[in-house]
N, C-alpha and C. Protein backbone atom coordinates (compact mmCIF):
# COMPACT_ATOMS: atom_id res chain seq x y z
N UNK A 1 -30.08 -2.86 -4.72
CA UNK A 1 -28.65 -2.88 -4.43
C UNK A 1 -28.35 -1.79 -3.39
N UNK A 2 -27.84 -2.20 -2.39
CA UNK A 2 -27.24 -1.32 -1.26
C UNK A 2 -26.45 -0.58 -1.70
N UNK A 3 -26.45 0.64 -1.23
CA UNK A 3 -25.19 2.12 -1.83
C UNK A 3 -23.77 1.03 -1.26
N UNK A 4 -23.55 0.53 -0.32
CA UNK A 4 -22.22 0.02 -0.31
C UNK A 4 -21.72 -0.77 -1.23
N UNK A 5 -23.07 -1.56 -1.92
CA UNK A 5 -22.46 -2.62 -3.15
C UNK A 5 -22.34 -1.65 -4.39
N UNK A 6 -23.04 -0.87 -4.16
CA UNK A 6 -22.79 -0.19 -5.88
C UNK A 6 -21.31 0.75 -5.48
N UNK A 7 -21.17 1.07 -4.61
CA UNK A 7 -19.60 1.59 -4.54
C UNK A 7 -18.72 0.42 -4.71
N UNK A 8 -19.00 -0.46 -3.89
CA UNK A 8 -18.05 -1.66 -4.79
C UNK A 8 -18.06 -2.00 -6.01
N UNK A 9 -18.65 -2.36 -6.54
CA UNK A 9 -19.51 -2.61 -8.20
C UNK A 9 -18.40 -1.54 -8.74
N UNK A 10 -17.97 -0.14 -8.74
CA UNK A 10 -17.31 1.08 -9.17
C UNK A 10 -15.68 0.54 -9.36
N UNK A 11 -15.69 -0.18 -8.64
CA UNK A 11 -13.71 -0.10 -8.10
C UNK A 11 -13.19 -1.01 -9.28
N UNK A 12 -12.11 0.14 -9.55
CA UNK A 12 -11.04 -0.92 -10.63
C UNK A 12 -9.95 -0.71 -10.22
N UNK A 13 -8.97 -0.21 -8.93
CA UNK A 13 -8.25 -0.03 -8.80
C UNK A 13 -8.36 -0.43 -6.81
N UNK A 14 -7.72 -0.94 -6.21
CA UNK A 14 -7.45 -1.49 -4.90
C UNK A 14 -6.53 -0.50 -4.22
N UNK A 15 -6.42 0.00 -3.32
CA UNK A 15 -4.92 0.44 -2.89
C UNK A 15 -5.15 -0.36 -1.46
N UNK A 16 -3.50 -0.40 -0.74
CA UNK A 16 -3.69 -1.06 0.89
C UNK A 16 -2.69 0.08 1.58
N UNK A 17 -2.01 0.42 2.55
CA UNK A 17 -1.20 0.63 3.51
C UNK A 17 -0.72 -1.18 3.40
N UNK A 18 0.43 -0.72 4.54
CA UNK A 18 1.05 -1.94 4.64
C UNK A 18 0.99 -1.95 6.37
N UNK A 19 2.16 -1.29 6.95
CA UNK A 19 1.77 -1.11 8.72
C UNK A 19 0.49 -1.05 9.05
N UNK A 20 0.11 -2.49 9.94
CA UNK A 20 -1.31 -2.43 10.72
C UNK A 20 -2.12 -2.69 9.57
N UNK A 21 -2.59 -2.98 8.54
CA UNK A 21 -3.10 -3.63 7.59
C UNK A 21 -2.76 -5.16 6.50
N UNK A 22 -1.45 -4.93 6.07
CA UNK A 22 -1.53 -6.12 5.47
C UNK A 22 -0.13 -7.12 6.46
N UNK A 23 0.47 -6.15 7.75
CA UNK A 23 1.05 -6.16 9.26
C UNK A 23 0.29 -6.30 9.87
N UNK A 24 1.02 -6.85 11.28
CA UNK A 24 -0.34 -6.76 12.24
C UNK A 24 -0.06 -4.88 13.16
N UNK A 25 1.38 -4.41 12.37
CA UNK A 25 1.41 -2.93 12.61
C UNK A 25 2.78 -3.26 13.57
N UNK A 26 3.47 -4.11 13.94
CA UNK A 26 4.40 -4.33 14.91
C UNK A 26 5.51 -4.41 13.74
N UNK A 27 6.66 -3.66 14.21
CA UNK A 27 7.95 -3.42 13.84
C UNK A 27 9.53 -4.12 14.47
N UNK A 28 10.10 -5.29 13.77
CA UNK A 28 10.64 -5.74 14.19
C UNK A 28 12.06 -5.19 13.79
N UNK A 29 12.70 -4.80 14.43
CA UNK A 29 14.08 -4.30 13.85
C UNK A 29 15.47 -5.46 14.42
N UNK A 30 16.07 -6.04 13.37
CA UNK A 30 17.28 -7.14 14.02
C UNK A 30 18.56 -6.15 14.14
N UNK A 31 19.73 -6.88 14.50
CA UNK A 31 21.33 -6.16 14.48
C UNK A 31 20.94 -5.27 13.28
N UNK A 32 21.65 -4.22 13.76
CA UNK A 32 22.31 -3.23 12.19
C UNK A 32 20.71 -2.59 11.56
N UNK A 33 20.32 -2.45 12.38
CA UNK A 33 18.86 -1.84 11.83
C UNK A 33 18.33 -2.46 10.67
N UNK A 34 18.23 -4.11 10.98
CA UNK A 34 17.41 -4.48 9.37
C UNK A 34 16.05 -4.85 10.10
N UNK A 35 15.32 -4.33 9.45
CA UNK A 35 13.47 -4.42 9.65
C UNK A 35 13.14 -5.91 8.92
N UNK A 36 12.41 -6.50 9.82
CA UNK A 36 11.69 -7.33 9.14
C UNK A 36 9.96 -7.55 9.68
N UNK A 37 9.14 -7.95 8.48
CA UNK A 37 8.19 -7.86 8.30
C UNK A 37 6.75 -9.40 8.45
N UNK A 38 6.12 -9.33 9.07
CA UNK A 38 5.15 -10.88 8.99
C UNK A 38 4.00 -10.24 7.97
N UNK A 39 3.70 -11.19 6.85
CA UNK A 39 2.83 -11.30 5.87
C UNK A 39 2.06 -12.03 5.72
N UNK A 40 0.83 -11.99 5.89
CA UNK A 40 -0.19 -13.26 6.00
C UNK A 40 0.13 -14.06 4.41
N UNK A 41 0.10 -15.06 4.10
CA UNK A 41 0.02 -15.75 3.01
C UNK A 41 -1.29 -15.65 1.86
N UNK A 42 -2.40 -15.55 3.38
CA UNK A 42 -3.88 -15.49 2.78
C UNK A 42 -4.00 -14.31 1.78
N UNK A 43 -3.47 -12.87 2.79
CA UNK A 43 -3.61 -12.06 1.94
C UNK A 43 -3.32 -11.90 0.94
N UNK A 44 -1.98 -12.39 0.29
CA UNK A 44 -1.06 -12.33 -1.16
C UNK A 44 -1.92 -12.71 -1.91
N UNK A 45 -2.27 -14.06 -1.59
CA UNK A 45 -3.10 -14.94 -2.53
C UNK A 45 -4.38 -13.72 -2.59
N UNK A 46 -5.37 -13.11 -1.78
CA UNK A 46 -6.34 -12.38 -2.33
C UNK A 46 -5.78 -11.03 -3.30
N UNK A 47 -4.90 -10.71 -2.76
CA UNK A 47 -4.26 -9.75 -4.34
C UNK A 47 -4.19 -10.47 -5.48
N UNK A 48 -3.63 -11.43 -5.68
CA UNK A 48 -3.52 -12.17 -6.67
C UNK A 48 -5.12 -12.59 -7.34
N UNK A 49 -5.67 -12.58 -6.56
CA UNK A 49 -7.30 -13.02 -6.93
C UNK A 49 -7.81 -11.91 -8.04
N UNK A 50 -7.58 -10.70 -6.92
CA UNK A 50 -8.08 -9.51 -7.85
C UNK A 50 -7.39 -8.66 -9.07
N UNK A 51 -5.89 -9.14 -8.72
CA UNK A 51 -5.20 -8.88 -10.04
C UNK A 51 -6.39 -10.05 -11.07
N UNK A 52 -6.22 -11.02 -11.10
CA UNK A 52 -6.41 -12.06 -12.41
C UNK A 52 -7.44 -11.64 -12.30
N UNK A 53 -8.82 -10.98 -11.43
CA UNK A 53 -10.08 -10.55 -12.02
C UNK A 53 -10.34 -8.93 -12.61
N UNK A 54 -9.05 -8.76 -13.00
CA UNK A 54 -8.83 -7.42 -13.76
C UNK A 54 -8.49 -6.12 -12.75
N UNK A 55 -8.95 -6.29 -11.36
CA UNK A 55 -8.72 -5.20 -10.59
C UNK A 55 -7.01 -4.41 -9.96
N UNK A 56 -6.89 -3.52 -10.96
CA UNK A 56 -5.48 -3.04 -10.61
C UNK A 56 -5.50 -2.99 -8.99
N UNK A 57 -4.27 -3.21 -8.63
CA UNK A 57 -3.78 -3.45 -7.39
C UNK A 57 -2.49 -2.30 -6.97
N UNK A 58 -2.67 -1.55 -5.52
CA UNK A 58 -1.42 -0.95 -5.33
C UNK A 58 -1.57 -0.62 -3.84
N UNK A 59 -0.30 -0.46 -3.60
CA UNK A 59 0.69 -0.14 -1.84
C UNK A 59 1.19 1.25 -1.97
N UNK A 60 -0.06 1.96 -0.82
CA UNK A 60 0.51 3.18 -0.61
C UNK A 60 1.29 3.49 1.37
N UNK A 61 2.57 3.68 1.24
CA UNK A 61 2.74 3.55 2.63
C UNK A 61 3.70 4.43 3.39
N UNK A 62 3.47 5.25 4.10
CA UNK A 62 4.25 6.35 4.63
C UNK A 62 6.36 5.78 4.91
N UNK A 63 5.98 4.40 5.40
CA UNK A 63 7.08 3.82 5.37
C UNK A 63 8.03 3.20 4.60
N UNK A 64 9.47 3.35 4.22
CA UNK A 64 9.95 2.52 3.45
C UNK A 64 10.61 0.90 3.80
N UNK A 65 10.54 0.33 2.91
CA UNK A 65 10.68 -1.02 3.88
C UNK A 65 11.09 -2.09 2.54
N UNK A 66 12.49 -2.56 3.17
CA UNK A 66 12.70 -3.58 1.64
C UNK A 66 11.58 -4.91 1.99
N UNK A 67 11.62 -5.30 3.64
CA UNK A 67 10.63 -6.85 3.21
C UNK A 67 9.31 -6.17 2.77
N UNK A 68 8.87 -5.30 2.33
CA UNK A 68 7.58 -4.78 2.07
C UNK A 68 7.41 -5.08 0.43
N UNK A 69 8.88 -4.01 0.06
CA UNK A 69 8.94 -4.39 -1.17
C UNK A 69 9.58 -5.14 -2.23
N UNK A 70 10.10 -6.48 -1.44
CA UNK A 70 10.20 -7.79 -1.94
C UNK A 70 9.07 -8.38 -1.54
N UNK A 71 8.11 -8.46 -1.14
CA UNK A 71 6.94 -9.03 -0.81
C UNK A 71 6.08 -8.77 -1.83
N UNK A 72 5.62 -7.39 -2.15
CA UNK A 72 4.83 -7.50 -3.29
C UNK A 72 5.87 -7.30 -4.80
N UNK A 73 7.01 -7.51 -4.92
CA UNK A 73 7.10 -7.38 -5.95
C UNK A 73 6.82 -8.89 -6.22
N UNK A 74 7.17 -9.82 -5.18
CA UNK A 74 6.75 -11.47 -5.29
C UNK A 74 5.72 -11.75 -5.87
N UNK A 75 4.62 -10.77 -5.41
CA UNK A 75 3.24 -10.83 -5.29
C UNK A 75 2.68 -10.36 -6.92
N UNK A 76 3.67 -9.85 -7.57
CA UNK A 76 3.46 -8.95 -8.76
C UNK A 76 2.56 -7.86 -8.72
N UNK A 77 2.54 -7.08 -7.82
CA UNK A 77 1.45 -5.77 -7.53
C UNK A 77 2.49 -4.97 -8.51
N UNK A 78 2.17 -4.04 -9.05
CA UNK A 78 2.62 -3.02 -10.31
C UNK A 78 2.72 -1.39 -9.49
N UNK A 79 1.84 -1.48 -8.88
CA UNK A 79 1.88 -0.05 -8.22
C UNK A 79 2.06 -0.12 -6.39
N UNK A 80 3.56 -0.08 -6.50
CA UNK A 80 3.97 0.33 -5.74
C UNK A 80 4.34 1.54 -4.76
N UNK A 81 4.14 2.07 -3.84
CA UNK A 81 4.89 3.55 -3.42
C UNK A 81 5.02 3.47 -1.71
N UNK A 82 6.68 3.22 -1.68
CA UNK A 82 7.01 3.05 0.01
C UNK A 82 7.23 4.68 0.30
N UNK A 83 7.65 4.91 1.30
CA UNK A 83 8.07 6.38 1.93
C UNK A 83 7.12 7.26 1.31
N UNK A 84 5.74 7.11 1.05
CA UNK A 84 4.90 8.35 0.86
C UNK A 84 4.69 9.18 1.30
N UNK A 85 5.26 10.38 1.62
CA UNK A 85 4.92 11.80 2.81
C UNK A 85 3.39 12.11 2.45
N UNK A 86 2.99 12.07 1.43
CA UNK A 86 1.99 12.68 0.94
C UNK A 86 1.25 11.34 -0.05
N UNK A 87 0.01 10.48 1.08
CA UNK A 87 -0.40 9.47 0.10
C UNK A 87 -1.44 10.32 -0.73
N UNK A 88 -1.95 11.52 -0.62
CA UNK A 88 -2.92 11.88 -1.91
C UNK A 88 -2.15 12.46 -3.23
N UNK A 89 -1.12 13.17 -3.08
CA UNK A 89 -0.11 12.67 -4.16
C UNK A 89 -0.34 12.06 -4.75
N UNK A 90 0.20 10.95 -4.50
CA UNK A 90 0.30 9.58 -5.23
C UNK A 90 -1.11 8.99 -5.06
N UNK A 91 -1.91 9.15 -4.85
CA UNK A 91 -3.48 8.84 -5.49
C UNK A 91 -3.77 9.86 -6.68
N UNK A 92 -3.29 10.49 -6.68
CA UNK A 92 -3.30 11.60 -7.77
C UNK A 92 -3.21 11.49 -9.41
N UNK A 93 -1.64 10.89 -9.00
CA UNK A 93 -0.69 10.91 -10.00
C UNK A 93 -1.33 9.28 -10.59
N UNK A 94 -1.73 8.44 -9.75
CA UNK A 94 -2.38 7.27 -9.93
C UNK A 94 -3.61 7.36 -11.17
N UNK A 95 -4.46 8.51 -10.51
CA UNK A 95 -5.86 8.31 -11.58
C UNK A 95 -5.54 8.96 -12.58
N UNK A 96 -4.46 10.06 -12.26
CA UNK A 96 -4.28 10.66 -13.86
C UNK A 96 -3.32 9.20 -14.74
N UNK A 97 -2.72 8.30 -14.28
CA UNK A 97 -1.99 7.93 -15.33
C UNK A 97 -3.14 6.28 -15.76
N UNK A 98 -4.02 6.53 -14.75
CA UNK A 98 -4.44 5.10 -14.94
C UNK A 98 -5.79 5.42 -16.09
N UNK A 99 -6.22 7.33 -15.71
CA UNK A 99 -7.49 7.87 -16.71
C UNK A 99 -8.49 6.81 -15.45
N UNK A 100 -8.50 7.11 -13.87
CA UNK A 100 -9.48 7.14 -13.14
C UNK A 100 -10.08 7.62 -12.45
N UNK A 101 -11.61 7.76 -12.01
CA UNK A 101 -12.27 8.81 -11.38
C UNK A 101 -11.75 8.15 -9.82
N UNK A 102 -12.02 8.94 -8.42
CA UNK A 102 -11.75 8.66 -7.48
C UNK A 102 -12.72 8.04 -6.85
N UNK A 103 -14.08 7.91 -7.51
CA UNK A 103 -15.00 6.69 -7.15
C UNK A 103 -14.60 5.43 -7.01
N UNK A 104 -13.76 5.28 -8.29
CA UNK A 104 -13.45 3.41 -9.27
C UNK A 104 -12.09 3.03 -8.09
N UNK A 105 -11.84 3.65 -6.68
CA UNK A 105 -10.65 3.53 -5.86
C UNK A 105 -11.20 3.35 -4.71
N UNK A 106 -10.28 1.92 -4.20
CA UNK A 106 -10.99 1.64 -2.71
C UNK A 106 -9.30 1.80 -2.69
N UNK A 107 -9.35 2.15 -0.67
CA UNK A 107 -8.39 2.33 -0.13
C UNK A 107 -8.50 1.46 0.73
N UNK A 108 -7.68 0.70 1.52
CA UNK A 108 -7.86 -0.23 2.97
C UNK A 108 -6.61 0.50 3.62
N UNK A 109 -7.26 1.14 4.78
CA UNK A 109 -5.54 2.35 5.66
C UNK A 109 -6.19 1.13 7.33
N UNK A 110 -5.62 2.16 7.83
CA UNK A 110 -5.61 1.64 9.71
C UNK A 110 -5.64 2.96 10.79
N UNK A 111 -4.61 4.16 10.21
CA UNK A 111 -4.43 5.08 11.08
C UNK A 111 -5.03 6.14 10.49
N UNK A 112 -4.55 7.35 11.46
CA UNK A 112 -4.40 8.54 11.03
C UNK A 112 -4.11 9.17 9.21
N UNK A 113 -2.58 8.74 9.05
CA UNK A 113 -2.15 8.87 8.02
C UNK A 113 -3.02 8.39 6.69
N UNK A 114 -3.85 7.59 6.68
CA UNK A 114 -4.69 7.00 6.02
C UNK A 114 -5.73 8.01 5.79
N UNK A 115 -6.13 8.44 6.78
CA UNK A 115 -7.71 9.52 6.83
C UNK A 115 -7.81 10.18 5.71
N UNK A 116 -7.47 10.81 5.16
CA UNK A 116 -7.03 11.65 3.96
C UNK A 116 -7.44 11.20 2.57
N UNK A 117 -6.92 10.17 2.43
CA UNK A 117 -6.79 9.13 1.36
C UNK A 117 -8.32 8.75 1.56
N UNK A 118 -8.86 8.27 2.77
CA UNK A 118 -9.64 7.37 2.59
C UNK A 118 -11.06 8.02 2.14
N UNK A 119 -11.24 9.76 2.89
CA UNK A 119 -12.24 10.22 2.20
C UNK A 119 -12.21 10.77 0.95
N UNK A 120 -11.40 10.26 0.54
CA UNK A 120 -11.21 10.78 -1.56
C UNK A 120 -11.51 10.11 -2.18
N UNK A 121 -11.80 8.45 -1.85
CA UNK A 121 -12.29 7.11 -2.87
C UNK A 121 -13.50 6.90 -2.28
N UNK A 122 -13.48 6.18 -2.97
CA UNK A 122 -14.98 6.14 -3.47
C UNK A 122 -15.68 4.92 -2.68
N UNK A 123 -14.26 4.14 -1.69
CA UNK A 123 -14.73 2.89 -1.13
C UNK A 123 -13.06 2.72 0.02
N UNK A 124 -13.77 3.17 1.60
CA UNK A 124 -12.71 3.14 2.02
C UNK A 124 -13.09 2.38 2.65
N UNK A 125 -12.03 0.90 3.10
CA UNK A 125 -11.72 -0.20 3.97
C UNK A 125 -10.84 0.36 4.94
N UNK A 126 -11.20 -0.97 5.99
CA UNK A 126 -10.66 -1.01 7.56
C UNK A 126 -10.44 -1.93 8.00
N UNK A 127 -9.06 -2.43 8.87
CA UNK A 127 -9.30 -3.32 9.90
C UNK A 127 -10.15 -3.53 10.73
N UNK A 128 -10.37 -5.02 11.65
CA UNK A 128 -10.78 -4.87 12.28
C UNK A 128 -10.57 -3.84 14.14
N UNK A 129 -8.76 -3.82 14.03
CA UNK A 129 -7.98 -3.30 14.73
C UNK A 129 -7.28 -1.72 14.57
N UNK A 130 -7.95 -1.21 13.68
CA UNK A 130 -7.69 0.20 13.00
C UNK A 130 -8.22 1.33 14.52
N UNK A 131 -7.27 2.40 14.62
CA UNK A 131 -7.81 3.04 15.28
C UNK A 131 -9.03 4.00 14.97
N UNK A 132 -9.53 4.33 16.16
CA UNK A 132 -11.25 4.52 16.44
C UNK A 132 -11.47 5.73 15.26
N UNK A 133 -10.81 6.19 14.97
CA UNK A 133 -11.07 7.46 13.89
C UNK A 133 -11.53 7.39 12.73
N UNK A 134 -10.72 5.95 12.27
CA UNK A 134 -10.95 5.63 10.99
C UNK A 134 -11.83 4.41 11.30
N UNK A 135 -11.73 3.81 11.78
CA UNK A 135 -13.24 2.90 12.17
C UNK A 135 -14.34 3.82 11.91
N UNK A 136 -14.63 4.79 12.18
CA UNK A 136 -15.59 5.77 12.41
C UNK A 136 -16.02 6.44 10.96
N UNK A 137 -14.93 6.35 10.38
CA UNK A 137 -14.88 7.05 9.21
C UNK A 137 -14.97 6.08 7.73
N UNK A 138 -15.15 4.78 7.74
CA UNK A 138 -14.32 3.76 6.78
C UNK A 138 -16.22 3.49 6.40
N UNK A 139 -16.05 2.47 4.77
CA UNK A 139 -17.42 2.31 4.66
C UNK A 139 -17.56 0.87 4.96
N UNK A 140 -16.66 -0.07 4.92
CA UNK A 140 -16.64 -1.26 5.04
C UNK A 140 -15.30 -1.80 6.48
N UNK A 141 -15.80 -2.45 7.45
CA UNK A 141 -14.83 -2.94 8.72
C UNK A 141 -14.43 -4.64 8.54
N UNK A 142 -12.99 -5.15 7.98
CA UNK A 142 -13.27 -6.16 8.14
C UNK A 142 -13.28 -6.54 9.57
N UNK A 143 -13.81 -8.40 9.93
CA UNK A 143 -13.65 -8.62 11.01
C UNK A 143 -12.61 -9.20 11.67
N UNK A 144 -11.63 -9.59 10.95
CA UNK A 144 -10.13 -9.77 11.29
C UNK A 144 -9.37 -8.49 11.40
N UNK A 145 -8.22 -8.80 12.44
CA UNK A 145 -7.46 -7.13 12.38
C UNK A 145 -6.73 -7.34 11.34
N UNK A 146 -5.66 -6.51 11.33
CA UNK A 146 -4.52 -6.37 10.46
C UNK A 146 -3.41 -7.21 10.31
N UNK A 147 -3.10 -8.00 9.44
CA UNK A 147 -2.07 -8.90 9.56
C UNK A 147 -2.38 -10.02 9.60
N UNK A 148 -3.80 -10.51 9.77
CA UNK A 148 -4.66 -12.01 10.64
C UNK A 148 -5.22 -11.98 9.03
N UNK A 149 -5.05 -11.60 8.08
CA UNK A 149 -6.03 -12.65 7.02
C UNK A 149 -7.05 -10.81 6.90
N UNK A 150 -6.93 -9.99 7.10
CA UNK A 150 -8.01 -8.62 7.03
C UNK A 150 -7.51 -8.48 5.26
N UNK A 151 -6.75 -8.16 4.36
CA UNK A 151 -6.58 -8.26 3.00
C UNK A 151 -7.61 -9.25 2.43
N UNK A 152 -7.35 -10.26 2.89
CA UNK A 152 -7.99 -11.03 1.67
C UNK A 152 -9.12 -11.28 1.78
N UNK A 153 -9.93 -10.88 3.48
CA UNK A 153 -11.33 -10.68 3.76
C UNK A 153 -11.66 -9.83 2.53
N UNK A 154 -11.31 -8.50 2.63
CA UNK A 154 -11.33 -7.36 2.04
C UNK A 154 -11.10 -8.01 0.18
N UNK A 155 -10.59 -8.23 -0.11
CA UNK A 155 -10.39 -8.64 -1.49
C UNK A 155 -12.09 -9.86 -1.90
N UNK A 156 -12.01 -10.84 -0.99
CA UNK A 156 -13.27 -11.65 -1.35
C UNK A 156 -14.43 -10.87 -1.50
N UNK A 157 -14.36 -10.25 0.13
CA UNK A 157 -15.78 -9.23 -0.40
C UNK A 157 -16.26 -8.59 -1.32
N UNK A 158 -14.96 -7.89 -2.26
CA UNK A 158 -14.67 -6.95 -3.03
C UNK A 158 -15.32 -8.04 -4.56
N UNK A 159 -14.56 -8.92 -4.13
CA UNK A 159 -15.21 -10.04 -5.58
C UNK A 159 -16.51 -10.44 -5.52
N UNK A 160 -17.00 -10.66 -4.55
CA UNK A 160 -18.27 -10.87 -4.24
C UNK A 160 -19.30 -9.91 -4.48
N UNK A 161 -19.11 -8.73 -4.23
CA UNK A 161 -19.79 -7.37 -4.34
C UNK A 161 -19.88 -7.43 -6.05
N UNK A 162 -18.80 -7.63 -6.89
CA UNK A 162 -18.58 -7.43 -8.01
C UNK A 162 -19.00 -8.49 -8.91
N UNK A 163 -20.10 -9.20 -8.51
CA UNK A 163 -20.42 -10.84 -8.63
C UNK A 163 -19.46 -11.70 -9.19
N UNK A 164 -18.28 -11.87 -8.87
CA UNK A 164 -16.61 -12.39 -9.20
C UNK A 164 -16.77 -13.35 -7.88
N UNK A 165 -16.31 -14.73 -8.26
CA UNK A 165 -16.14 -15.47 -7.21
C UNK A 165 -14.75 -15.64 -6.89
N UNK A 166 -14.70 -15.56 -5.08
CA UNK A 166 -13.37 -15.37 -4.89
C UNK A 166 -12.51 -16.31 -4.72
């Protein structure tokens, strides 16, 4: 078994970003400053995969955003957190309430803001469109960018690694 599958094999808990990951990272703002958001379909459905194969699911994202979070509350993700100043915080407060080590945590980020987060788990994901830093830094690249179907790449693999069919 490859060290990348046995870090997968570890994960009981998922986290994503939302901008430039489960987005293609583009910000649409209409009249009156309302934001709206494009959501791949594919991806929902792979959360949903890994919820029903026991793997807690959660959105950590510097931004606050209602289509973000009417989207996964649709989606039934449980762990939510928009406007995060501080996503290791809230990875924090996560393993203490969930009683998890920071191995059993994959992260999927895109930027900067991500970096942080991503060397603390135990299994950090990437777009294929993520900037060069965290490309550089991530253990797994999907080959779709962000927004194109890169979630639910990331989720199959994740089932697959875990011999779970996706």
């Amino acid at each position: 078994m490859t060290r990348l599958a046995e870090r997968a094999e570890r994960i009981r808990l998922a986290l994503f970003d939302v901008d430039g990951v489960m987005t293609d990272g583009r910000l649409y703002i209409g009249p009156g400053g309302v934001e709206m958001k494009a959501f791949h379909v594919r991806d929902g459905h792979g959360l949903r995969r890994l919820m029903a194969a026991g793997i807690e699911v959660g959105v950590i994202s510097g931004r606050p955003s209602e289509a973000a979070r009417a989207r996964l509350h649709d989606l039934g993700v449980a762990h939510v957190f928009l406007a995060a100043r501080d996503k290791g915080t809230v990875l924090d407060r996560l393993l203490t309430q969930m009683d998890l080590q920071p191995e059993q945590v994959a992260f999927m980020g895109d930027d900067h803001p991500d970096l942080g987060i991503m060397q603390r788990v135990g299994l950090a994901l990437t777009v294929a469109d993520a900037h060069a830093s965290v490309l550089a830094r991530a253990h797994w690249v999907s080959a779709l960018p962000g927004g194109q179907g890169a979630v639910r790449e990331a989720c199959d693999w994740l089932l697959r690694q875990q011999g779970r069919r996706p």
